[in-house]
Protein backbone atom coordinates (compact mmCIF):
# COMPACT_ATOMS: atom_id res chain seq x y z
CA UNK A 1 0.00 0.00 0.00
CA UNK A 2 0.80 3.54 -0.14
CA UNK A 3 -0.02 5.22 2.90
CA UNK A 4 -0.19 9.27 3.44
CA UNK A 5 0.13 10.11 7.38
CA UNK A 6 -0.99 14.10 7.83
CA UNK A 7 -0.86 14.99 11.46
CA UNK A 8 0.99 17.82 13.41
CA UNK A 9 3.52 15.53 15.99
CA UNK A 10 5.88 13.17 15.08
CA UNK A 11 8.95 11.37 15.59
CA UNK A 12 11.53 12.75 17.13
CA UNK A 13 9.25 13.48 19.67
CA UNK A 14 9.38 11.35 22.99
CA UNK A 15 5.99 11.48 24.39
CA UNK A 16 2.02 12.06 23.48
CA UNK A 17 1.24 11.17 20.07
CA UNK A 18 4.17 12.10 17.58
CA UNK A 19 5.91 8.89 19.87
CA UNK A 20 2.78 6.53 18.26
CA UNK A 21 2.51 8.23 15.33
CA UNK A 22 6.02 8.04 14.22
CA UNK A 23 6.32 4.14 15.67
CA UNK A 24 3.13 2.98 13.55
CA UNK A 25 4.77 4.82 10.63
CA UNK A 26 7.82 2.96 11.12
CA UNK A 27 6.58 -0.14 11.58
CA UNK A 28 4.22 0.17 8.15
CA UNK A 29 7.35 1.16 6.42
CA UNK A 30 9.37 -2.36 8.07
CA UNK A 31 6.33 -4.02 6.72
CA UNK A 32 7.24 -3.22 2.85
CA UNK A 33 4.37 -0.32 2.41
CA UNK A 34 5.21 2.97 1.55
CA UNK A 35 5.03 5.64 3.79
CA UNK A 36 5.23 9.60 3.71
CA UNK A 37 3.91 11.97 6.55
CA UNK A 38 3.26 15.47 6.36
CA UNK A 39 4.02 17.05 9.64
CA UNK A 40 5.52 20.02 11.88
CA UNK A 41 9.32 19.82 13.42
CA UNK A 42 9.36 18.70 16.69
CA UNK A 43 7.82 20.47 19.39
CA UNK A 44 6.22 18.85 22.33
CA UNK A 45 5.49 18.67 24.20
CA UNK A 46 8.44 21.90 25.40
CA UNK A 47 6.42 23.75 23.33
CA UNK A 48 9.71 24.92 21.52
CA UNK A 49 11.01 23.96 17.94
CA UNK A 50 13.80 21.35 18.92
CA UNK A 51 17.26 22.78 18.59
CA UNK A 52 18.29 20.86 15.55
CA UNK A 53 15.13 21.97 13.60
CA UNK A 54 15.45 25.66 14.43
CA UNK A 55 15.72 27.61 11.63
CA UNK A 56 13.88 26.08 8.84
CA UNK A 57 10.63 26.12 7.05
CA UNK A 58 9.93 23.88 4.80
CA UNK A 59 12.30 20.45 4.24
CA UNK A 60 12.34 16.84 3.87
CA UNK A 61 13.98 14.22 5.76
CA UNK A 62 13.89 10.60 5.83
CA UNK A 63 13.22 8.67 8.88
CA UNK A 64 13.99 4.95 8.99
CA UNK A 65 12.39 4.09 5.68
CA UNK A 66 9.43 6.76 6.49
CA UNK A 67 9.74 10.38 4.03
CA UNK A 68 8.95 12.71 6.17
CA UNK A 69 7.61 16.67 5.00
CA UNK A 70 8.19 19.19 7.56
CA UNK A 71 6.27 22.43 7.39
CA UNK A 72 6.54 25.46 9.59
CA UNK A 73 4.14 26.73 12.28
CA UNK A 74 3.39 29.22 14.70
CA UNK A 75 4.54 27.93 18.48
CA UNK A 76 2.79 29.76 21.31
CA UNK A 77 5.47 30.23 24.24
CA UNK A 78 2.11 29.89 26.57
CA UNK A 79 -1.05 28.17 24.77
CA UNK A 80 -4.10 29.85 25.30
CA UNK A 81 -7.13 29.79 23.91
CA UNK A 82 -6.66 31.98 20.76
CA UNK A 83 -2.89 31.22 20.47
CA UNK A 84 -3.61 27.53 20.37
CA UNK A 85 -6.40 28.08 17.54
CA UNK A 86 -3.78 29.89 15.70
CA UNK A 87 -1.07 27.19 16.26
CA UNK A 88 -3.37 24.84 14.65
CA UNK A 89 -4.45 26.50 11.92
CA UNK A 90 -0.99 27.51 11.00
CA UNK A 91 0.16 24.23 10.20
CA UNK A 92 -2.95 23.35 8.56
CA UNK A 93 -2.73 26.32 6.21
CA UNK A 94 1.46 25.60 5.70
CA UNK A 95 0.83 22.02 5.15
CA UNK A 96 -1.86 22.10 2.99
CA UNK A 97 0.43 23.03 -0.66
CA UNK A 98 2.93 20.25 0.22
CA UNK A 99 -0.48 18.09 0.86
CA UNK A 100 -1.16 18.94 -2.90
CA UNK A 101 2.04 18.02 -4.48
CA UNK A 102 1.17 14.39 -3.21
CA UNK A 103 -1.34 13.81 -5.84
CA UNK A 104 1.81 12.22 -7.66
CA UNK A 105 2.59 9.75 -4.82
CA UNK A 106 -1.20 9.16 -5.51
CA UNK A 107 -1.88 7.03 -1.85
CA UNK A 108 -4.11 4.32 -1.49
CA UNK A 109 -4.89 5.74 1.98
CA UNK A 110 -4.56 8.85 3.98
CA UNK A 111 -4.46 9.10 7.42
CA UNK A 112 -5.66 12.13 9.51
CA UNK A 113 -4.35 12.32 13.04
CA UNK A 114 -6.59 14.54 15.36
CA UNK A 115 -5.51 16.87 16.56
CA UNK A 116 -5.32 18.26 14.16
CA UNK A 117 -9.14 18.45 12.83
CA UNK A 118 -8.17 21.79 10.87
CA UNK A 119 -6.30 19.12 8.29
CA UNK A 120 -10.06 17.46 7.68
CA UNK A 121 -11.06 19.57 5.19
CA UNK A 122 -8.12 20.31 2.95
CA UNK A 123 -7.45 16.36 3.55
CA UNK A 124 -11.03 15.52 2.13
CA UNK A 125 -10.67 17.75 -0.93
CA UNK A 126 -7.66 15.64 -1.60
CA UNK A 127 -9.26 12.18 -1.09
CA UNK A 128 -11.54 13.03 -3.79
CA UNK A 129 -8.94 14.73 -6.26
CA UNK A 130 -6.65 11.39 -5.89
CA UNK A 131 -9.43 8.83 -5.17
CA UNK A 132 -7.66 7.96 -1.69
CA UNK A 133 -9.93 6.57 0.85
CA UNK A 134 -9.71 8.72 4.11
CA UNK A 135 -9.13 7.73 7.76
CA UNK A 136 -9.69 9.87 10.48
CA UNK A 137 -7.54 8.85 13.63
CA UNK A 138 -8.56 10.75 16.96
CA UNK A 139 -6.03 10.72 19.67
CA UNK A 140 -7.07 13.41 21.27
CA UNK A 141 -11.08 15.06 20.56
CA UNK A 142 -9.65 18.75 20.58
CA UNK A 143 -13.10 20.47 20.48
CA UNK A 144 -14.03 18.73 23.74
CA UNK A 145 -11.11 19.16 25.45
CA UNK A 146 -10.68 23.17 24.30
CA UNK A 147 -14.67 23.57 25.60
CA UNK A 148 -13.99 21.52 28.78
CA UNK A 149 -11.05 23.28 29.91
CA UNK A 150 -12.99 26.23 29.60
CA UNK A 151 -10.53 27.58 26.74
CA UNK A 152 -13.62 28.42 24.25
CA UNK A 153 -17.02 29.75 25.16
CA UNK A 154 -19.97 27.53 25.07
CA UNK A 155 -23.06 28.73 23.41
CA UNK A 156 -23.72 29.09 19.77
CA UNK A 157 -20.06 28.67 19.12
CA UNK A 158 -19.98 25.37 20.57
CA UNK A 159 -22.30 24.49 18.87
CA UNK A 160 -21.34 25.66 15.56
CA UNK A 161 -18.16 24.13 15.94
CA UNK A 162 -19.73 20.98 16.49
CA UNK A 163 -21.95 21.21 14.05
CA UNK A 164 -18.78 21.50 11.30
CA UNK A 165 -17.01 18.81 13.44
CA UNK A 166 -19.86 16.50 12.91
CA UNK A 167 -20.61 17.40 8.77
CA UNK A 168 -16.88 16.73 8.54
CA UNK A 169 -16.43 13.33 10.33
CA UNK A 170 -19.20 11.84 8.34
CA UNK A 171 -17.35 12.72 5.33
CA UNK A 172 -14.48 10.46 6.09
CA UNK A 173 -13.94 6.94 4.96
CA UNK A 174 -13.90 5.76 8.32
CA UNK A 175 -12.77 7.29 12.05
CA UNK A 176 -10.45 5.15 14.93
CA UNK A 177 -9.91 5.89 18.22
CA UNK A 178 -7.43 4.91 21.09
CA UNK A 179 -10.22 3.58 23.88
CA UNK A 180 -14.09 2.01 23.27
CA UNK A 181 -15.48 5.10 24.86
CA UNK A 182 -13.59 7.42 22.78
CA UNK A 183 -14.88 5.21 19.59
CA UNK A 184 -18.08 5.32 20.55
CA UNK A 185 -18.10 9.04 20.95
CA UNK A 186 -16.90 9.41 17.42
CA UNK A 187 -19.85 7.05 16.40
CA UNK A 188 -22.13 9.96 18.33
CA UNK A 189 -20.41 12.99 16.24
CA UNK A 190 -20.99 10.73 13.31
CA UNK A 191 -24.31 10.37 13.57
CA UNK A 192 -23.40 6.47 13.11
CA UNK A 193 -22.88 6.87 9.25
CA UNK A 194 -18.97 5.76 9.49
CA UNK A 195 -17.54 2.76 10.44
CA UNK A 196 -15.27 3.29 13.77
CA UNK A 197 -12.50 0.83 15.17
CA UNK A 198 -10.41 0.75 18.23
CA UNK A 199 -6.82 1.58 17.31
CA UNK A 200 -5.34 1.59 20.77
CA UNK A 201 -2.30 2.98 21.79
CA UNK A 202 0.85 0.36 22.34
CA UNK A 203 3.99 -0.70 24.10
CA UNK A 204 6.94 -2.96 23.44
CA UNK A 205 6.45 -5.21 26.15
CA UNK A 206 9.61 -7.07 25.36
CA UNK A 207 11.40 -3.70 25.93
CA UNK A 208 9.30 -1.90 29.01
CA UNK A 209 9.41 -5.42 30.99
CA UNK A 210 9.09 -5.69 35.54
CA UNK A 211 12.71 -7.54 35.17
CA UNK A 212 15.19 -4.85 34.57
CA UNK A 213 17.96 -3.62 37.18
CA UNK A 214 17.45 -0.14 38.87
CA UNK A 215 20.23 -0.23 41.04
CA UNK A 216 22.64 2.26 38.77
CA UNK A 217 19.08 4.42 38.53
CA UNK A 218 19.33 4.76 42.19
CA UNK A 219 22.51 6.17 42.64
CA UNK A 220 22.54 8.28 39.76
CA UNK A 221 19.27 9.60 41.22
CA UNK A 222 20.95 10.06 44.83
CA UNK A 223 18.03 8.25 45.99
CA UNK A 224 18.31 8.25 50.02
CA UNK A 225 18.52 5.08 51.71
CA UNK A 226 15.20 3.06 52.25
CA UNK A 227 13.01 6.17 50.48
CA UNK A 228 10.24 5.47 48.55
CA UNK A 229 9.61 7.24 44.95
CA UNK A 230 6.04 8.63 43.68
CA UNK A 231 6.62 9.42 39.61
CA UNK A 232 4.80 11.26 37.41
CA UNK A 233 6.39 11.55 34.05
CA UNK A 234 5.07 13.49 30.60
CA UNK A 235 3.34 16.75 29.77
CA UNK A 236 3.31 18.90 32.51
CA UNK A 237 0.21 20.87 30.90
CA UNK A 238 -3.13 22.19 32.07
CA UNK A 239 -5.68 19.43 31.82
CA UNK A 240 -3.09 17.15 34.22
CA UNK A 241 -3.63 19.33 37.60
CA UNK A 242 -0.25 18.59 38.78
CA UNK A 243 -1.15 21.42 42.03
CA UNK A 244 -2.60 18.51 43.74
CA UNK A 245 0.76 16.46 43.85
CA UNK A 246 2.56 19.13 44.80
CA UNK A 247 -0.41 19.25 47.74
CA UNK A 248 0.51 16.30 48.83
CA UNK A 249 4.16 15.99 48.54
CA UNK A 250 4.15 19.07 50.71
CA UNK A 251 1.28 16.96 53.14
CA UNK A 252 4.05 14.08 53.05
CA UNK A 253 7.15 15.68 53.55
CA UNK A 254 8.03 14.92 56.96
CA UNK A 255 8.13 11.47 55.54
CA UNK A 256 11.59 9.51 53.05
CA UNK A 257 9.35 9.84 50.33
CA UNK A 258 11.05 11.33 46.76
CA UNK A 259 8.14 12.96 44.45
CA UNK A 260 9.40 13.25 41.02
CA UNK A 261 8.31 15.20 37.93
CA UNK A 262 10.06 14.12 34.75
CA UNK A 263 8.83 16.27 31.86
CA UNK A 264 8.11 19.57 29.85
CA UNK A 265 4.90 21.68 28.87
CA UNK A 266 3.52 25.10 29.98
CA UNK A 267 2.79 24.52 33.08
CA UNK A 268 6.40 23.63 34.67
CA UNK A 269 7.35 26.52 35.71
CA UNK A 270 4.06 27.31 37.48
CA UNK A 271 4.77 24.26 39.08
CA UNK A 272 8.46 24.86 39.93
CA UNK A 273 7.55 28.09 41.45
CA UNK A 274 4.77 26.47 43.43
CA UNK A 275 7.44 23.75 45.06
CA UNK A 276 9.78 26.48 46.03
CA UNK A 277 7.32 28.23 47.48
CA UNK A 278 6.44 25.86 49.87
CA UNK A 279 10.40 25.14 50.09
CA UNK A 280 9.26 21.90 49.36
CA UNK A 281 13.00 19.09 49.29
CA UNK A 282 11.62 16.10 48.21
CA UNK A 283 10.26 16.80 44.94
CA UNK A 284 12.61 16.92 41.79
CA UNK A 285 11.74 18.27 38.39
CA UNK A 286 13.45 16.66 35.71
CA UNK A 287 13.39 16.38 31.74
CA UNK A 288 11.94 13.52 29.45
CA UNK A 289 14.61 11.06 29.58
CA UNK A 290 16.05 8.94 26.81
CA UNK A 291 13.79 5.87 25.67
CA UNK A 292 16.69 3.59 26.35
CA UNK A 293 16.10 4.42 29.97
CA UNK A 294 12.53 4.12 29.98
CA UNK A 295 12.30 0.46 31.48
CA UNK A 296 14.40 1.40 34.35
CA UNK A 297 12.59 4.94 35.05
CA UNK A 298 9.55 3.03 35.09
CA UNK A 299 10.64 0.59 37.71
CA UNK A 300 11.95 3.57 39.75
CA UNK A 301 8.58 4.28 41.28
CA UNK A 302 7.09 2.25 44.20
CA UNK A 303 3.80 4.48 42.62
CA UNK A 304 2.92 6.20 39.36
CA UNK A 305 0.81 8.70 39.56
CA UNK A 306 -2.03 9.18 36.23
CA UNK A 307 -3.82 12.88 36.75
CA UNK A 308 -6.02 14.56 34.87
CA UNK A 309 -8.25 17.08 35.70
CA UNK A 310 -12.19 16.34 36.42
CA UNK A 311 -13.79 16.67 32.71
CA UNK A 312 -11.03 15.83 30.66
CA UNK A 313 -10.23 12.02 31.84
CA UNK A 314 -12.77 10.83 29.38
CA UNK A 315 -11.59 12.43 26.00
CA UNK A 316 -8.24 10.79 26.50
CA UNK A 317 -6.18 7.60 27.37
CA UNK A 318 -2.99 8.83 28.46
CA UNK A 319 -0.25 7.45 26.64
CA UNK A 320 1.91 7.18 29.85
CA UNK A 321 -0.39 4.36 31.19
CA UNK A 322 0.62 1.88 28.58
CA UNK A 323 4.03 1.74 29.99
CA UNK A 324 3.19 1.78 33.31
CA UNK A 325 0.92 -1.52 33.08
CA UNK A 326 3.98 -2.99 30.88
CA UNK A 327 6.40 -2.56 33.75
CA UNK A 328 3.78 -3.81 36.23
CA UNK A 329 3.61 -1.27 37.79
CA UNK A 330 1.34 0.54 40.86
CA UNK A 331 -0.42 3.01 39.09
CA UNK A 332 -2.58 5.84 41.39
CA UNK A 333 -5.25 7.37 38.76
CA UNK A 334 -7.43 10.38 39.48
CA UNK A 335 -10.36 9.69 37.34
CA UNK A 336 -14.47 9.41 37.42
CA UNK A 337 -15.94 6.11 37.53
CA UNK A 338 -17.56 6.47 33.91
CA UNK A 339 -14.63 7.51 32.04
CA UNK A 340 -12.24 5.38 30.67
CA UNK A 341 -9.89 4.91 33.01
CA UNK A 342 -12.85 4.51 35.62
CA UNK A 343 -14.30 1.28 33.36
CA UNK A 344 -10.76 0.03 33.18
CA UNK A 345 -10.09 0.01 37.17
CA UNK A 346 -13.63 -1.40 37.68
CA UNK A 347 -13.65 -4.10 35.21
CA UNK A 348 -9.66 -5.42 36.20
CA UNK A 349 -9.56 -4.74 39.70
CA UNK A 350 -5.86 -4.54 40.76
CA UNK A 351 -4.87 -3.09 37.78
CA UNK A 352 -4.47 0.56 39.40
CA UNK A 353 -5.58 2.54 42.12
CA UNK A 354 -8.64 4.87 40.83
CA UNK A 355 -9.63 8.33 43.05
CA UNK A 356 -11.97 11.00 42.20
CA UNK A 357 -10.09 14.16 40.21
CA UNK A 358 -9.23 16.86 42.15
CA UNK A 359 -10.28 15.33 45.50
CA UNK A 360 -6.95 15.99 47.27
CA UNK A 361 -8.25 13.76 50.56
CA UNK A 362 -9.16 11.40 48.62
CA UNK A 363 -5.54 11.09 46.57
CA UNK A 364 -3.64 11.44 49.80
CA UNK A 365 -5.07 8.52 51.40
CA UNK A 366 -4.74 6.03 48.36
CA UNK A 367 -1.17 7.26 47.96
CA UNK A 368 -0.42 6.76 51.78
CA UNK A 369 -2.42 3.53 51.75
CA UNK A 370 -0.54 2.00 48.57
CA UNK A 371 2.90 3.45 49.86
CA UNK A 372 2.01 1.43 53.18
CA UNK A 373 1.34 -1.59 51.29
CA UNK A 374 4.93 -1.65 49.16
CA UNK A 375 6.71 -0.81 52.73
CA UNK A 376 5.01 -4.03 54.22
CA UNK A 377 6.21 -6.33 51.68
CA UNK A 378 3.59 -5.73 48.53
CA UNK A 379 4.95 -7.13 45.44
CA UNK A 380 6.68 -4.58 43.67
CA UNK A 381 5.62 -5.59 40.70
CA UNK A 382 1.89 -5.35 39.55
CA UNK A 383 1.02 -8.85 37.09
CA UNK A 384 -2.59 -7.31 37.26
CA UNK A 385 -0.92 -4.42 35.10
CA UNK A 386 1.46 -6.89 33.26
CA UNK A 387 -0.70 -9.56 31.92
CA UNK A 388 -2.75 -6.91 30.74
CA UNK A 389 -0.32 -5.27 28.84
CA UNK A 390 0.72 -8.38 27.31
CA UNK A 391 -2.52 -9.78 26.19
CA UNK A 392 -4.21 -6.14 25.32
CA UNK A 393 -1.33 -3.87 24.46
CA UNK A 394 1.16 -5.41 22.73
CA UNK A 395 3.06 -3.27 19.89
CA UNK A 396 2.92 -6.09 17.33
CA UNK A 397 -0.58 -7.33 17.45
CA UNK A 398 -2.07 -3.92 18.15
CA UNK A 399 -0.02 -2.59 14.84
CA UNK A 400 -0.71 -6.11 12.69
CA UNK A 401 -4.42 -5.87 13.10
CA UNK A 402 -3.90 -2.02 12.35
CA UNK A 403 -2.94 -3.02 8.83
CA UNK A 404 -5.70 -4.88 7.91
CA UNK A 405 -7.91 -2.53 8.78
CA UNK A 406 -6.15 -0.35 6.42
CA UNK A 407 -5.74 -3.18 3.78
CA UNK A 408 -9.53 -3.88 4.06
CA UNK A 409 -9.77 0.19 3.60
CA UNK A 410 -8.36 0.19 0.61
CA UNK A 411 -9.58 -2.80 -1.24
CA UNK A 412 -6.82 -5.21 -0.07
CA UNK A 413 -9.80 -7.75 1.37
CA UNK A 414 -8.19 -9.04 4.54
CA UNK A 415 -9.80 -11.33 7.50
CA UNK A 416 -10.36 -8.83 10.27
CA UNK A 417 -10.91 -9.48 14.05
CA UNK A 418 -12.32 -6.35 16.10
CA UNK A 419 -10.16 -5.66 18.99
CA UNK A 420 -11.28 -5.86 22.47
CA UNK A 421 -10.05 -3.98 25.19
């Protein structure tokens, strides 16, 4: 097949979804089919051009058998409401020539990744000038989440805007999602009339594994004797509600616990300057670290921490989860019983630790209570978490099934089983 990939984020990029997109890419490319993406330089989620890419508007690179188009766009320093419209429409409106010139690569397929939905329509016009079919891939419903962090006004603009959203979606091909409740609420903006799948996100579980040595992490940590570690590592952004750890590692820190933040996004400073000014000593920020350390800053923690603020934990399955369940380990997740990650603590219990958002009591006494636990001889690791990661999550059947959904898409008639979360 020929496949066209047109979403913002992208490989180099460690975390959120350039990480999956560029890693499916990859893997379609390994696979024989051939593979361009249209996308921005590397960003996030610092919300700062990467150093290597400074500089440079338009250019192509290729990327482990994956041609990759880079176009420019506008970075807000602090994303806002209107600065984050505009950084998404800039790359829609920057991308959409080089999106043009691909009517010679003439794809079987091309793949929208949401965010963002500003590609849709310049994407559709193409579909039908090259006869592609169209796929619309949600990672993250951007509407919902702008209007539910209160960063657009509700009213006849909501609705308007949902009212394109929904004329758009049933133009494509099909939609796919990254959890069943995030498919079915593309099903819902559909008005049914597209067929939706569950495209989860992955790990390697070969790679992010519960047997890997962490003494070396310890010491190059200057982790104190006998102290326990709470981790929270990715975007430090708005919709996460990080204030409430720092809460509690100030409630907790008479006690040898270690509360780090590894990670970038707009809201680290805010959160640096919080810490300080509770002269708070046992929590660390730190950046994103290298993948190659990933298994061994997973096993790190004696508890992960998963926040989101009320609102928002339904629109999204954080990527961060995947490979925390792969390490087996003790996830604490602030989350309403009916989102997601609600269902998923509810219908595998063990798998994680699930408290109300925002509900600082009710946080501190899980994390005290699961702290407790691992200091009177819990298994550190979490085969809840594991085995579900192996059987539900793993890279290569997640990715192979992946394919014949796209195969089927564009005529290549493949046996397809629906995944089941």
């Amino acid at each position: 097949m020929k496949i066209l990939i047109y979403g913002i984020n992208f490989s180099p990029e460690l975390t959120g979804i350039g990480k999956y997109t560029g890693e499916m890419a990859e893997w379609l490319a390994s696979k024989g089919h051939a593979v361009r993406v249209i996308c921005a330089p590397p960003y996030y989620p610092e919300w700062r051009v990467a150093e290597a890419y400074q500089g440079r508007n338009y250019f192509n690179e290729r990327l482990n058998g994956v041609d990759v188009y880079r176009c420019p766009l506008y970075v807000p320093k602090s994303p806002r409401a209107g600065s984050r419209l505009l950084h998404l429409l800039s790359f829609s409106l920057s991308s959409a020539p080089v999106l043009l010139k691909q009517l010679f690569f003439k794809p079987d397929v091309v793949m929208v990744v949401q965010p963002t939905f500003f590609c849709v329509p310049s994407a559709l016009l193409f579909c039908k000038l090259s006869g592609a079919k169209s796929i619309l891939h949600i990672q993250d419903f951007e509407l919902d989440a702008m209007l539910g962090l209160g960063m657009a006004k509700h009213g006849w603009l909501s609705k308007f805007l949902y009212a394109i959203e929904s004329a758009l979606m049933r133009q494509m091909d099909m939609v796919s999602s990254i959890s069943d409740s995030m498919s079915v609420k593309a099903q819902e903006k559909s008005r049914y009339s597209v067929p939706a799948h569950v495209f989860p996100n992955w790990v390697d579980i070969d790679f992010i594994n519960p047997w890997v040595q962490t003494e070396l992490y310890h010491l190059q940590w200057a982790i104190p004797n006998q102290a326990q570690v709470v981790l929270y590592s990715g975007n430090l952004g708005k919709k996460q509600g990080l204030e409430m750890l720092i809460k509690a590692a100030h409630l907790l820190s008479e006690q040898n616990i270690v509360f780090f933040i590894f990670g970038d996004g707009v809201e680290r400073q805010a959160l640096i300057d919080y810490a300080n000014l509770l002269d708070l000593r046992n929590v660390r920020f730190e950046p994103l670290q290298p993948y190659k350390d990933l298994p061994a800053l997973m096993l790190l923690a004696d508890v992960h921490v998963v926040m989101q603020k009320r609102g928002v934990a339904d629109l999204v399955m954080p990527s961060k989860l995947t490979t925390i369940l792969s390490a087996g380990g003790h996830a604490l997740i602030t989350a309403e019983p009916d989102t997601e990650l609600g269902s998923l603590c509810s219908k595998y219990p063990g798998i994680a630790e699930c408290v109300e958002p925002e509900n600082l009591d009710q946080f501190l006494t899980a994390l005290s209570r699961m702290l407790l636990a691992t200091k009177n001889g819990k298994p550190k690791i979490n085969m809840v978490a594991r085995d579900y990661a192996m059987t539900k999550l793993n890279k290569q059947i997640v990715l192979e099934q992946f394919e014949a959904i796209l195969q089927d898409l564009s005529g290549e008639r493949v046996a397809i089983k629906p995944f089941s979360a």
